[in-house]
C-alpha atoms as a PDB file:
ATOM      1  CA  UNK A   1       0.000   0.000   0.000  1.00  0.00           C
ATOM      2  CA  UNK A   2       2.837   2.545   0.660  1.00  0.00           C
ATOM      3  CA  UNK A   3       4.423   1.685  -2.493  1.00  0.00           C
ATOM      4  CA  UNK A   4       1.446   2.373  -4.443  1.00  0.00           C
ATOM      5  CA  UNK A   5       1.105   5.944  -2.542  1.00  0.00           C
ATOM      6  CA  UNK A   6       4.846   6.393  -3.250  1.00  0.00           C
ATOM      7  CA  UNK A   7       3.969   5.674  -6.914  1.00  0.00           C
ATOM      8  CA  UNK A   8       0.722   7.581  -6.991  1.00  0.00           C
ATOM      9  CA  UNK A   9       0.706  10.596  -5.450  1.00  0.00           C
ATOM     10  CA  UNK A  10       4.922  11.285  -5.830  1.00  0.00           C
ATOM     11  CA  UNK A  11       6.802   9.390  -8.600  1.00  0.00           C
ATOM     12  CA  UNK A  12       3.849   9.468 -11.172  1.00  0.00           C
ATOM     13  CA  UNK A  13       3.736  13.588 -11.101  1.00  0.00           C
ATOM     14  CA  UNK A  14       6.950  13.838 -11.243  1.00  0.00           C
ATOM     15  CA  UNK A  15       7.280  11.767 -14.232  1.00  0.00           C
ATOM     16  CA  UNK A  16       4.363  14.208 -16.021  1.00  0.00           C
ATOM     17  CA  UNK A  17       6.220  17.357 -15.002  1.00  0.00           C
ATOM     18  CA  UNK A  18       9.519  16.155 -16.447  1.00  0.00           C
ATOM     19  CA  UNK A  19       8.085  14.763 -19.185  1.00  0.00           C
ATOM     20  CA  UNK A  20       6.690  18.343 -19.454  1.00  0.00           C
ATOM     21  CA  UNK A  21       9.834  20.358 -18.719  1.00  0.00           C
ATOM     22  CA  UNK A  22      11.127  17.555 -22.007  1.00  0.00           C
ATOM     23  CA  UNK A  23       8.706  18.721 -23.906  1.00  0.00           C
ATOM     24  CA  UNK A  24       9.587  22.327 -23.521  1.00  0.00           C
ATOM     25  CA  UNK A  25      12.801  21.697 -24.039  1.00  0.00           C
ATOM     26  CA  UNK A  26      12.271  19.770 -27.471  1.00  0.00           C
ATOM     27  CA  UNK A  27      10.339  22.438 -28.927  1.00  0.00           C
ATOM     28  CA  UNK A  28      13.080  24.779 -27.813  1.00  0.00           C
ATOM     29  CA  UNK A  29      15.119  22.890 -29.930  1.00  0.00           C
ATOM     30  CA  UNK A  30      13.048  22.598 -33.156  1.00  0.00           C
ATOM     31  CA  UNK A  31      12.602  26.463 -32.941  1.00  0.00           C
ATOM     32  CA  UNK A  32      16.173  26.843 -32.958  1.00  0.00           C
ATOM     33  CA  UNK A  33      17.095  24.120 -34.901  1.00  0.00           C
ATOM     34  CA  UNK A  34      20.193  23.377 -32.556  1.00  0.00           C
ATOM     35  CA  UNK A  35      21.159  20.486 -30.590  1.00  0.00           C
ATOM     36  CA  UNK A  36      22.839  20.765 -26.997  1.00  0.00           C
ATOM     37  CA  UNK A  37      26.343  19.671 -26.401  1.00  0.00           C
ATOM     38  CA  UNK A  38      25.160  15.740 -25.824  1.00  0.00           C
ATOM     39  CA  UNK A  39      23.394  15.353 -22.666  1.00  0.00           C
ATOM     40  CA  UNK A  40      19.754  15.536 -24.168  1.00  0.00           C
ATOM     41  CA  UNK A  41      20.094  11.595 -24.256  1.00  0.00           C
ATOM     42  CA  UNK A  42      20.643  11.404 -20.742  1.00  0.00           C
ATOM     43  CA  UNK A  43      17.267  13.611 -19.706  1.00  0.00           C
ATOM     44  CA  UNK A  44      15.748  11.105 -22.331  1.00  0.00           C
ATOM     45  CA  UNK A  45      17.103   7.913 -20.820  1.00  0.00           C
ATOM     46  CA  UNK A  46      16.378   8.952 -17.340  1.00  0.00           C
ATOM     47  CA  UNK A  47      12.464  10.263 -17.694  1.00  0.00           C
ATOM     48  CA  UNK A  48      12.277   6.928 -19.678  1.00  0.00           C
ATOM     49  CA  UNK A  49      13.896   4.735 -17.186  1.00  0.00           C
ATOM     50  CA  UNK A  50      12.089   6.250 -14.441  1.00  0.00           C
ATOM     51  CA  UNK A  51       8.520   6.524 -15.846  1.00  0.00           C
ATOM     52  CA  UNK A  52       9.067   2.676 -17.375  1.00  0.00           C
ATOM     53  CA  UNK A  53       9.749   1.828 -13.271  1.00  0.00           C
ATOM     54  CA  UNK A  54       6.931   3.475 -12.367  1.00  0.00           C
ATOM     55  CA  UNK A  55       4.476   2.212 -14.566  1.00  0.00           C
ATOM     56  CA  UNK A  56       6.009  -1.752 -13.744  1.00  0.00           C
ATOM     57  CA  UNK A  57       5.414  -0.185  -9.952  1.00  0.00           C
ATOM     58  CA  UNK A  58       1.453   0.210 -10.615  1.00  0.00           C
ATOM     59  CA  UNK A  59       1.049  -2.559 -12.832  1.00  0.00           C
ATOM     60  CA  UNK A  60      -0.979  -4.564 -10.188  1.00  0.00           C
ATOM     61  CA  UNK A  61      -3.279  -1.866  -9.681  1.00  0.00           C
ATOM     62  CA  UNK A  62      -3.854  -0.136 -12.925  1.00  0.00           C
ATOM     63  CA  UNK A  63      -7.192  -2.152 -13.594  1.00  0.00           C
ATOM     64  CA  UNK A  64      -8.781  -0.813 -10.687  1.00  0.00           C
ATOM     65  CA  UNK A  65     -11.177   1.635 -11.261  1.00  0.00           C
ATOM     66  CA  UNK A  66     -10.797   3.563  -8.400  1.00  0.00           C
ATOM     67  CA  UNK A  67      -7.376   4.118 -10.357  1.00  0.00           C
ATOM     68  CA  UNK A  68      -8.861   5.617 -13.392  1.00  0.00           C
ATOM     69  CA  UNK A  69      -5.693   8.406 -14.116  1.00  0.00           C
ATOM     70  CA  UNK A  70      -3.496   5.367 -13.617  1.00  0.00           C
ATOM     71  CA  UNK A  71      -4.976   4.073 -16.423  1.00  0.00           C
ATOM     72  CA  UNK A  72      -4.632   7.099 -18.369  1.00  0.00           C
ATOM     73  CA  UNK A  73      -1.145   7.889 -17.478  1.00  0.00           C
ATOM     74  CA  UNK A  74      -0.380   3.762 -18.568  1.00  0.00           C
ATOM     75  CA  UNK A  75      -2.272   4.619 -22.166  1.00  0.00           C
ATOM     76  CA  UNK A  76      -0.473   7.772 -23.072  1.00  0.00           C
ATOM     77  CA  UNK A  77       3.087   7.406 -21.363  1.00  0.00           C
ATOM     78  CA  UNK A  78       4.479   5.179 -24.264  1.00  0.00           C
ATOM     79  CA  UNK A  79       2.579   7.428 -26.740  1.00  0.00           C
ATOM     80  CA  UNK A  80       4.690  10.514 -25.308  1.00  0.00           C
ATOM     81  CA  UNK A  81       7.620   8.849 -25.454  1.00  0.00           C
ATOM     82  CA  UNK A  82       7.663   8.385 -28.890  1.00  0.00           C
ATOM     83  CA  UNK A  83       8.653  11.928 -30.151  1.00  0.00           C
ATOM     84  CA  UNK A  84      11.107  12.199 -27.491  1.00  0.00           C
ATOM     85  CA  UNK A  85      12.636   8.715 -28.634  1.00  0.00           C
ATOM     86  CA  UNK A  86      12.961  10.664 -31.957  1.00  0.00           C
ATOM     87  CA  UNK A  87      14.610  13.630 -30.753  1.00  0.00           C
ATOM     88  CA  UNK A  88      16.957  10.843 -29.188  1.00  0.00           C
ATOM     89  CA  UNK A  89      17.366   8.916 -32.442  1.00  0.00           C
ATOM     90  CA  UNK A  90      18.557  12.512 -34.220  1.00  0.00           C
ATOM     91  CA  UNK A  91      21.180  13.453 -30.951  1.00  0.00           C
ATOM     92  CA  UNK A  92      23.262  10.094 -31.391  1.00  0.00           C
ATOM     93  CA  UNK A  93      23.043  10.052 -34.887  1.00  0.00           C
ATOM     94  CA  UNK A  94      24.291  13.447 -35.111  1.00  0.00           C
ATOM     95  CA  UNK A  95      26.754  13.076 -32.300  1.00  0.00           C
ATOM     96  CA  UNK A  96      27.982   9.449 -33.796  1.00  0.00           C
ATOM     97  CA  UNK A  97      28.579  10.549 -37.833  1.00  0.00           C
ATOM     98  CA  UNK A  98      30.461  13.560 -36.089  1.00  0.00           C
ATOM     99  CA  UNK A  99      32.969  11.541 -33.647  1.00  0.00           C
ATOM    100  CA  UNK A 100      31.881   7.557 -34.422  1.00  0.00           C
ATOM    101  CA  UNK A 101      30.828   5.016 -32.154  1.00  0.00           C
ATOM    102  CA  UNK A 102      32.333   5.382 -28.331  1.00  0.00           C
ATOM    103  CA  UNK A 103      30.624   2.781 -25.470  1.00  0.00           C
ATOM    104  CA  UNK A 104      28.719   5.390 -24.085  1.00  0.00           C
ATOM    105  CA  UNK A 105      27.063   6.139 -27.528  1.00  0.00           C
ATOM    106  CA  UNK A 106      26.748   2.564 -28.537  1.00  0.00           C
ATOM    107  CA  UNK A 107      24.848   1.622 -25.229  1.00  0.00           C
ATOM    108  CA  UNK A 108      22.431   5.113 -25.560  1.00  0.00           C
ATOM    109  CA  UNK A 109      22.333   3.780 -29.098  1.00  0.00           C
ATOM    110  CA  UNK A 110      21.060   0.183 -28.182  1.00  0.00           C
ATOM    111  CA  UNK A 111      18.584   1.958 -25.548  1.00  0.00           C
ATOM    112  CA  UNK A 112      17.286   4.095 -27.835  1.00  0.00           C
ATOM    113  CA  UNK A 113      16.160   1.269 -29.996  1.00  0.00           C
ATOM    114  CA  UNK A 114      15.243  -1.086 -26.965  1.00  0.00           C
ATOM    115  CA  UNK A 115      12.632   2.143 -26.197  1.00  0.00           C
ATOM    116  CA  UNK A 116      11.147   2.073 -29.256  1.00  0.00           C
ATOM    117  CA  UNK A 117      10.737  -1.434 -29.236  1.00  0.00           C
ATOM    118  CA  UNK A 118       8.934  -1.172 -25.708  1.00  0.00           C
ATOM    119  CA  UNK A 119       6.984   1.627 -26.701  1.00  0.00           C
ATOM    120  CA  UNK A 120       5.690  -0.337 -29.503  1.00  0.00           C
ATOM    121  CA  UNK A 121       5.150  -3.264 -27.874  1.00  0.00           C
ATOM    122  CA  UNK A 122       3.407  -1.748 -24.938  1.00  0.00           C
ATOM    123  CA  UNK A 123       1.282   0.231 -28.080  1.00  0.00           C
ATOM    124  CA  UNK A 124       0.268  -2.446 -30.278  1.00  0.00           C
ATOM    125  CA  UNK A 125       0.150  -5.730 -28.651  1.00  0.00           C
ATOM    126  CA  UNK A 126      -3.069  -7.400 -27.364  1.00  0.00           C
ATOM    127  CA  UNK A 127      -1.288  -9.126 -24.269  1.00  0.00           C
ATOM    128  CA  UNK A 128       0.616  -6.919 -22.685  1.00  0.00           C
ATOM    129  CA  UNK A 129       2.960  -8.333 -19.995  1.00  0.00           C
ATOM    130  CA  UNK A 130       5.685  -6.503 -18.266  1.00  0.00           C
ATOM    131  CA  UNK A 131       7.787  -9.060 -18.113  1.00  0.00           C
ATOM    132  CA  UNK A 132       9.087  -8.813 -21.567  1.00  0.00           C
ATOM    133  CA  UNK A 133      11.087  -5.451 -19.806  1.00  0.00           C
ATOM    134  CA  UNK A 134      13.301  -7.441 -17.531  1.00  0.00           C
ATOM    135  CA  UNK A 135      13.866 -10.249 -19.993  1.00  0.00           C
ATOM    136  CA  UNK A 136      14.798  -8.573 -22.701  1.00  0.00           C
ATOM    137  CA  UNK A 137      16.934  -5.917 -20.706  1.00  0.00           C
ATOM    138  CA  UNK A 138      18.965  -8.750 -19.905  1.00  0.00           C
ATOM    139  CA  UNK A 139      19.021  -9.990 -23.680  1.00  0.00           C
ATOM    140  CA  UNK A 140      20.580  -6.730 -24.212  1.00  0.00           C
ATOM    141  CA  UNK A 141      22.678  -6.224 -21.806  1.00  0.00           C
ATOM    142  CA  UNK A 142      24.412 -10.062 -22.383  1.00  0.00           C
ATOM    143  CA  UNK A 143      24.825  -9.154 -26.176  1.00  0.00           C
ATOM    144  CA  UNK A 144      25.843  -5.963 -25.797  1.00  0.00           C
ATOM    145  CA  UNK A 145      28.780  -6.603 -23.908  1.00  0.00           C
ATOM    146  CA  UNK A 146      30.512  -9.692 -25.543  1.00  0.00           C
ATOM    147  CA  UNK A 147      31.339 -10.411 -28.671  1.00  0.00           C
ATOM    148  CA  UNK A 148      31.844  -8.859 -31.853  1.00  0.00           C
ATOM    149  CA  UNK A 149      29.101  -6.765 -31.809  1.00  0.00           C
ATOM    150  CA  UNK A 150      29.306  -5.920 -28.134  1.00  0.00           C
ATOM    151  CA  UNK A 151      29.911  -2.089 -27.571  1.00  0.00           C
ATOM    152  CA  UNK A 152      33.571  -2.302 -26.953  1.00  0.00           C
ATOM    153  CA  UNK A 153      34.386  -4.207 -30.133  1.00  0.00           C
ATOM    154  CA  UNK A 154      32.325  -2.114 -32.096  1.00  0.00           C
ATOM    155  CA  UNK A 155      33.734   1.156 -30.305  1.00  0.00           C
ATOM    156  CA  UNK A 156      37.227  -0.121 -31.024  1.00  0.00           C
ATOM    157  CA  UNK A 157      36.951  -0.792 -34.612  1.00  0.00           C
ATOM    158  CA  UNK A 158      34.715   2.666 -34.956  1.00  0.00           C
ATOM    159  CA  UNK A 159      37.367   4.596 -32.970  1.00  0.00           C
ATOM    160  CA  UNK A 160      40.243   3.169 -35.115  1.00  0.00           C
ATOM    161  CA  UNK A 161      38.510   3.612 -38.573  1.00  0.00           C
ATOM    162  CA  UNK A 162      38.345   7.164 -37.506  1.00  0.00           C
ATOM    163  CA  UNK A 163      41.679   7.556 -36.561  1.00  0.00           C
ATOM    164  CA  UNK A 164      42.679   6.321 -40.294  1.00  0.00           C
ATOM    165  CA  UNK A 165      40.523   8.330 -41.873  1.00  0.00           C
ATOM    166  CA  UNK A 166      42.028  11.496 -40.112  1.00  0.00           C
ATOM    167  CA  UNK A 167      45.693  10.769 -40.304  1.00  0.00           C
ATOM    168  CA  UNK A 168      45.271   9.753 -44.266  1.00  0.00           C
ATOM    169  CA  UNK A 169      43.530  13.310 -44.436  1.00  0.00           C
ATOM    170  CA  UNK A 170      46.548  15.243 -42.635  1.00  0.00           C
ATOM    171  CA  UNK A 171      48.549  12.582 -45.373  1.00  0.00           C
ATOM    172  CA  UNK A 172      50.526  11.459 -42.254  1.00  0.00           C
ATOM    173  CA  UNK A 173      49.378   7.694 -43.256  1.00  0.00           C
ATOM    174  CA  UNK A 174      50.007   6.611 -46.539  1.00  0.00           C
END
């Protein structure tokens, strides 16, 4: 019962303010048509990680109709998302075809997809359960961190394919 007041009455307004204050901020950025130095993808990652949490914390209860906002707030959370996963999509591609693939991008990268999976998911299918979050976290976190295609392979090879590309520009390597 506390939990649910936690996730009520605290945690699920904040979510909606931030995801406000986002929203702001992203229309900032189309009027301007400029980008911020990198950390947009963090604000993104962290009103996604904590409004995900929040709804798996009121999953039990969402059904109830004394809990008819929960309801609403489950409906329309993944359907907010999706413009912000966008403007998420656009900061690492910009920031990755400017300096290549590092770990941190590769792993916002792989987020930013496992979001839009999630968000679709949570969108389209007829039986939803939640645990296809955990599970597939997991998925993603054991392939992303061996083997070739594992973020520090992949940042490797990206980091040293840009490093021959610059020092055959400067005609140092022939």
């Amino acid at each position: 019962k506390g939990l649910k007041i936690f996730t009520q009455y605290i945690l699920l307004p904040l979510v909606v303010i931030y995801l406000l204050i986002l929203y702001v901020y992203a229309l900032k950025i189309a009027l301007l048509l400029k980008l911020p130095q990198g950390w947009i993808s963090y604000l993104i990652i962290g009103l996604s990680t904590v409004g995900i949490f929040s709804l798996l914390l009121i999953w039990p209860v969402q059904e109830q109709k004394a809990n008819g906002w929960i309801k609403i707030y489950t409906r329309w959370f993944y359907r907010a998302l999706y413009p912000l996963i966008a403007l998420l999509g656009l900061a690492i591609y910009k920031r990755i075809a400017e300096y290549g693939i590092t770990e941190n991008r590769y792993f916002i990268l792989v987020l930013a997809l496992w979001l839009l999976a999630m968000a679709t998911y949570f969108l389209f299918s007829r039986k939803k359960s939640i645990k296809i979050i955990p599970t597939s976290l997991c998925i993603i976190a054991c392939l992303s961190s061996f083997g070739p295609w594992g973020a520090f392979q992949i940042s490797e090879k990206s980091q040293i394919h840009r490093l021959k590309n610059i020092l055959i520009k400067k005609n140092i390597l022939v």
